[in-house]
C-alpha atoms as a PDB file:
ATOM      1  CA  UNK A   1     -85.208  65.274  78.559  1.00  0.00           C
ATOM      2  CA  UNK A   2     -84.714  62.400  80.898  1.00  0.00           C
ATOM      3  CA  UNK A   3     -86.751  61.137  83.734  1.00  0.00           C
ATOM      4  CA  UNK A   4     -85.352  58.775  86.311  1.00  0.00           C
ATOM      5  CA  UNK A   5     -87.760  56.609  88.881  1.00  0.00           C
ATOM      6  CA  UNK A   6     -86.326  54.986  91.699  1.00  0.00           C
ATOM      7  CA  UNK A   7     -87.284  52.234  93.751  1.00  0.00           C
ATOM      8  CA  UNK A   8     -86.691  49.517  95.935  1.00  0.00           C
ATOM      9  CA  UNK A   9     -86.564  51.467  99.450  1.00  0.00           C
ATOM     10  CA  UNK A  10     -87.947  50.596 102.646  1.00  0.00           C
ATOM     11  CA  UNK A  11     -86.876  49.174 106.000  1.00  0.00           C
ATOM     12  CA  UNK A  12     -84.777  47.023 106.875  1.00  0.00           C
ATOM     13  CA  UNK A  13     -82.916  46.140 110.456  1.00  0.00           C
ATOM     14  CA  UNK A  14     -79.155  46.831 110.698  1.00  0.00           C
ATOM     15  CA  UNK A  15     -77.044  43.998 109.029  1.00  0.00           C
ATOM     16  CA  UNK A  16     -79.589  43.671 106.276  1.00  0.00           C
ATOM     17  CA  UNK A  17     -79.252  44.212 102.688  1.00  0.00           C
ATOM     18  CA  UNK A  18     -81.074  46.564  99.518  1.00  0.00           C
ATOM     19  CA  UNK A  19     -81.181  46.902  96.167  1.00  0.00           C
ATOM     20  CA  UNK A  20     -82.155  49.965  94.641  1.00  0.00           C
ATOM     21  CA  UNK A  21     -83.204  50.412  91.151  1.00  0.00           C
ATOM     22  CA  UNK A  22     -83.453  53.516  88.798  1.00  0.00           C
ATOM     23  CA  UNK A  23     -84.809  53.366  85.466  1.00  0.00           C
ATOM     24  CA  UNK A  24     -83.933  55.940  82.778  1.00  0.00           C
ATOM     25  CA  UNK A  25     -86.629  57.184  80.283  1.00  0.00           C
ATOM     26  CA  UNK A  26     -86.547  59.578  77.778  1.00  0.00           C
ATOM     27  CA  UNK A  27     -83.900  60.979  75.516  1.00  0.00           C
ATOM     28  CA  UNK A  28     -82.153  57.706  74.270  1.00  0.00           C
ATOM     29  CA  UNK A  29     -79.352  59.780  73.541  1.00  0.00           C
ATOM     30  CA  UNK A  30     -78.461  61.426  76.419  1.00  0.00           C
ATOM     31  CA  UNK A  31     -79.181  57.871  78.341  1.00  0.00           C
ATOM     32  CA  UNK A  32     -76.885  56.201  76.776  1.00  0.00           C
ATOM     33  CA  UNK A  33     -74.189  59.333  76.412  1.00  0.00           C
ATOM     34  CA  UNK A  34     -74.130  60.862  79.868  1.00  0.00           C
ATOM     35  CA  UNK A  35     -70.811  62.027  81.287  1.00  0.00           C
ATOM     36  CA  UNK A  36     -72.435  60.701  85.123  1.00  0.00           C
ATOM     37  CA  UNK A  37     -75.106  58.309  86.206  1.00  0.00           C
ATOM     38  CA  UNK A  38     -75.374  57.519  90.152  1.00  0.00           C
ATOM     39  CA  UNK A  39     -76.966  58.180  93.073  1.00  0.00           C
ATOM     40  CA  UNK A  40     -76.901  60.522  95.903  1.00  0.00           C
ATOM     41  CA  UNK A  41     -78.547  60.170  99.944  1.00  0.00           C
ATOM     42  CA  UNK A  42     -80.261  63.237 101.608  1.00  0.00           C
ATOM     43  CA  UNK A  43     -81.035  63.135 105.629  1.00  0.00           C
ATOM     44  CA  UNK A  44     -83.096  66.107 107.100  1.00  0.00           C
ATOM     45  CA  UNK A  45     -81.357  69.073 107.264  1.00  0.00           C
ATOM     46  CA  UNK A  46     -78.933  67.575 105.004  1.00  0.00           C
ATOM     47  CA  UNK A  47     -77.363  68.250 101.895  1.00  0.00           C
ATOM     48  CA  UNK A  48     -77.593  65.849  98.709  1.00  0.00           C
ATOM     49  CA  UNK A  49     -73.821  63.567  99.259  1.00  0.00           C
ATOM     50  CA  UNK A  50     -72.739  61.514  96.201  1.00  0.00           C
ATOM     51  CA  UNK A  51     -72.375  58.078  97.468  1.00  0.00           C
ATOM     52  CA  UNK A  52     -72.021  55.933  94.372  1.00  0.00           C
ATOM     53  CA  UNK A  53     -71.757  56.452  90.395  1.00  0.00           C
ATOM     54  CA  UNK A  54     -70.540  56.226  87.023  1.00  0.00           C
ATOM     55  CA  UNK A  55     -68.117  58.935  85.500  1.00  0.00           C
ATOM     56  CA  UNK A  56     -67.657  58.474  81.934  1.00  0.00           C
ATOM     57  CA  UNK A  57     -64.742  60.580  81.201  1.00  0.00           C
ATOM     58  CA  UNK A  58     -60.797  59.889  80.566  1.00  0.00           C
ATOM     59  CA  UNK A  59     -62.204  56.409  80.031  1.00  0.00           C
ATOM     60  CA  UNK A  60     -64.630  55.989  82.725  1.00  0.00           C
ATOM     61  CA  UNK A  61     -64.240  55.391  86.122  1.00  0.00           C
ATOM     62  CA  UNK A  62     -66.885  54.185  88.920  1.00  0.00           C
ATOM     63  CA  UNK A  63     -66.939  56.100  92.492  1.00  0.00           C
ATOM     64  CA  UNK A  64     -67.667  55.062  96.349  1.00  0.00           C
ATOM     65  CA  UNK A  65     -67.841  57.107  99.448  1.00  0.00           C
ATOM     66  CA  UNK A  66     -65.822  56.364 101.675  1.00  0.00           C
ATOM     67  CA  UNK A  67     -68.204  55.674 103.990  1.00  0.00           C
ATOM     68  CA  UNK A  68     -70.300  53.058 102.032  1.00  0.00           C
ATOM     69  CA  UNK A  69     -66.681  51.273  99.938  1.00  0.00           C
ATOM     70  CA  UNK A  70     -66.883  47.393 100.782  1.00  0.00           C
ATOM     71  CA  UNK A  71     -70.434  47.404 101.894  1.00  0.00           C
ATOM     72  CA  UNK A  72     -72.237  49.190  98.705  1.00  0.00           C
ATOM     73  CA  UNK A  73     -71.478  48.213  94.915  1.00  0.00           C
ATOM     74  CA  UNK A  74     -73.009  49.847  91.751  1.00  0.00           C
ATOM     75  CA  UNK A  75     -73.799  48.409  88.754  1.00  0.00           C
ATOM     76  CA  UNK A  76     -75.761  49.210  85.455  1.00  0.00           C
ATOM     77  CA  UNK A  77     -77.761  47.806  82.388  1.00  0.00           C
ATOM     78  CA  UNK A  78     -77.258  49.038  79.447  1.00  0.00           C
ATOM     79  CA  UNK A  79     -80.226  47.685  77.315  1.00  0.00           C
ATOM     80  CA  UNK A  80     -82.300  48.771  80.319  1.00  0.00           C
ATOM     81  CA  UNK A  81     -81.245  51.990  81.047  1.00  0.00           C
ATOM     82  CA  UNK A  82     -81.028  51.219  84.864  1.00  0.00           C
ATOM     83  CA  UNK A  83     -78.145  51.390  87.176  1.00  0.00           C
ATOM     84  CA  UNK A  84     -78.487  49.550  90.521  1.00  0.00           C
ATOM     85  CA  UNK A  85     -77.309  49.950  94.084  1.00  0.00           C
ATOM     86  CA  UNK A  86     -77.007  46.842  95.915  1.00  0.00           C
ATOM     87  CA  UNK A  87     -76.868  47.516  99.705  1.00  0.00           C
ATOM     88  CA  UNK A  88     -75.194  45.008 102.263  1.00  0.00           C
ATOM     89  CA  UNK A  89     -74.625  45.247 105.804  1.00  0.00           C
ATOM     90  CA  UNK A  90     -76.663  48.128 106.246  1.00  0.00           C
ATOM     91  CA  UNK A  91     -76.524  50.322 109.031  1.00  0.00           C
ATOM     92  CA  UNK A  92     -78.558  52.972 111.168  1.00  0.00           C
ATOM     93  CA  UNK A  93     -76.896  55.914 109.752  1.00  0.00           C
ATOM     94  CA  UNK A  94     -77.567  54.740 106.140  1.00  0.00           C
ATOM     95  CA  UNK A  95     -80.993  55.933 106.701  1.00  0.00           C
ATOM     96  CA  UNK A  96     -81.933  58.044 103.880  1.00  0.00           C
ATOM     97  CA  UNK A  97     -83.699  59.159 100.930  1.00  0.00           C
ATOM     98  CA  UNK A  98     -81.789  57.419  97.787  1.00  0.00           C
ATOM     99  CA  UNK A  99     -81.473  59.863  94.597  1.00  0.00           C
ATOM    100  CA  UNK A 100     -80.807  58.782  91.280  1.00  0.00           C
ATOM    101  CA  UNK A 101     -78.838  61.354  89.302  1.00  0.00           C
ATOM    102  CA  UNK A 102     -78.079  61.834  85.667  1.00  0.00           C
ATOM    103  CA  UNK A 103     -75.992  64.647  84.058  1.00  0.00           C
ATOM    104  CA  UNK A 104     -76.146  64.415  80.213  1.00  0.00           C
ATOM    105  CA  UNK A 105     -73.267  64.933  77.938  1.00  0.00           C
ATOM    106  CA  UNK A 106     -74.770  68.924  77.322  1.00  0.00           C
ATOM    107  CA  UNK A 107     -74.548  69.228  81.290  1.00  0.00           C
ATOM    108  CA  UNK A 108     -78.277  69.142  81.451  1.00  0.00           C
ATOM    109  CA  UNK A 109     -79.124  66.983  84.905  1.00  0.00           C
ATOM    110  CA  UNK A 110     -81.871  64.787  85.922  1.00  0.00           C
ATOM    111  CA  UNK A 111     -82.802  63.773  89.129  1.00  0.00           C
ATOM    112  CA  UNK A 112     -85.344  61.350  90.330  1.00  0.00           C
ATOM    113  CA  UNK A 113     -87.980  61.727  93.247  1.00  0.00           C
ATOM    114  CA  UNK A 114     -85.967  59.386  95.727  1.00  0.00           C
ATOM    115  CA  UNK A 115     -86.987  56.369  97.523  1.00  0.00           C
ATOM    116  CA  UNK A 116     -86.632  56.129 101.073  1.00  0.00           C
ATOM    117  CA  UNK A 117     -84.783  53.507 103.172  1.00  0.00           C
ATOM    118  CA  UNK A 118     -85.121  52.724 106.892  1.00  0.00           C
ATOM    119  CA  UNK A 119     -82.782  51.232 109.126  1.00  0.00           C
ATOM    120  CA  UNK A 120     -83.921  50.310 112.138  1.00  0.00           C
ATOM    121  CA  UNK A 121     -84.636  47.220 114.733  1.00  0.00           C
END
């Protein structure tokens, strides 16, 4: 089992930048042998979009929404279990609740309880 904590939400005006964190904890094994790792943004009344993450298959391969490429990059530690989202040039509609997701080698999948972030002037 794997739990996944999330931070570094809050709010920010438009044109600023975030970094989000999410820490894995757990099964070492399935941290360290997942086939994703990324993260995910809910509004209200919204579903759950993939925005950002790690595949590890056919060699691996990292993936952006298209409406987030350029301004949003994802990046990981190893040793630390944590993968990072590092926010620039955010705007209004990027307001959200951030999700870290994890979906282990077995297909089992984590999620973490979010972390909020606020765009606004």
């Amino acid at each position: 089992q794997v739990q996944l904590v999330e931070s570094g939400g809050g709010p920010v005006q438009p044109g600023g930048s975030l970094k989000l964190s999410c820490v894995g904890s757990g099964n070492t094994f399935t941290l360290k042998a997942y086939n994703f790792m990324g993260w995910y943004r809910q509004t209200p009344g919204s579903e759950r979009e993939l925005i950002a993450g790690f595949f590890t298959a056919n060699g691996g391969t990292t993936h952006y929404h298209d409406s987030i490429k350029d301004r949003f990059t994802v990046s990981r530690d190893g040793a630390r279990n944590t993968i990072y989202l590092q926010m620039n040039d955010l705007k209004s509609e990027d307001t959200a609740v951030y999700f870290c997701n994890l979906i282990a080698a077995n297909k089992a999948e984590s999620w973490g309880r979010g972390t909020q972030v606020t765009v606004s002037s």
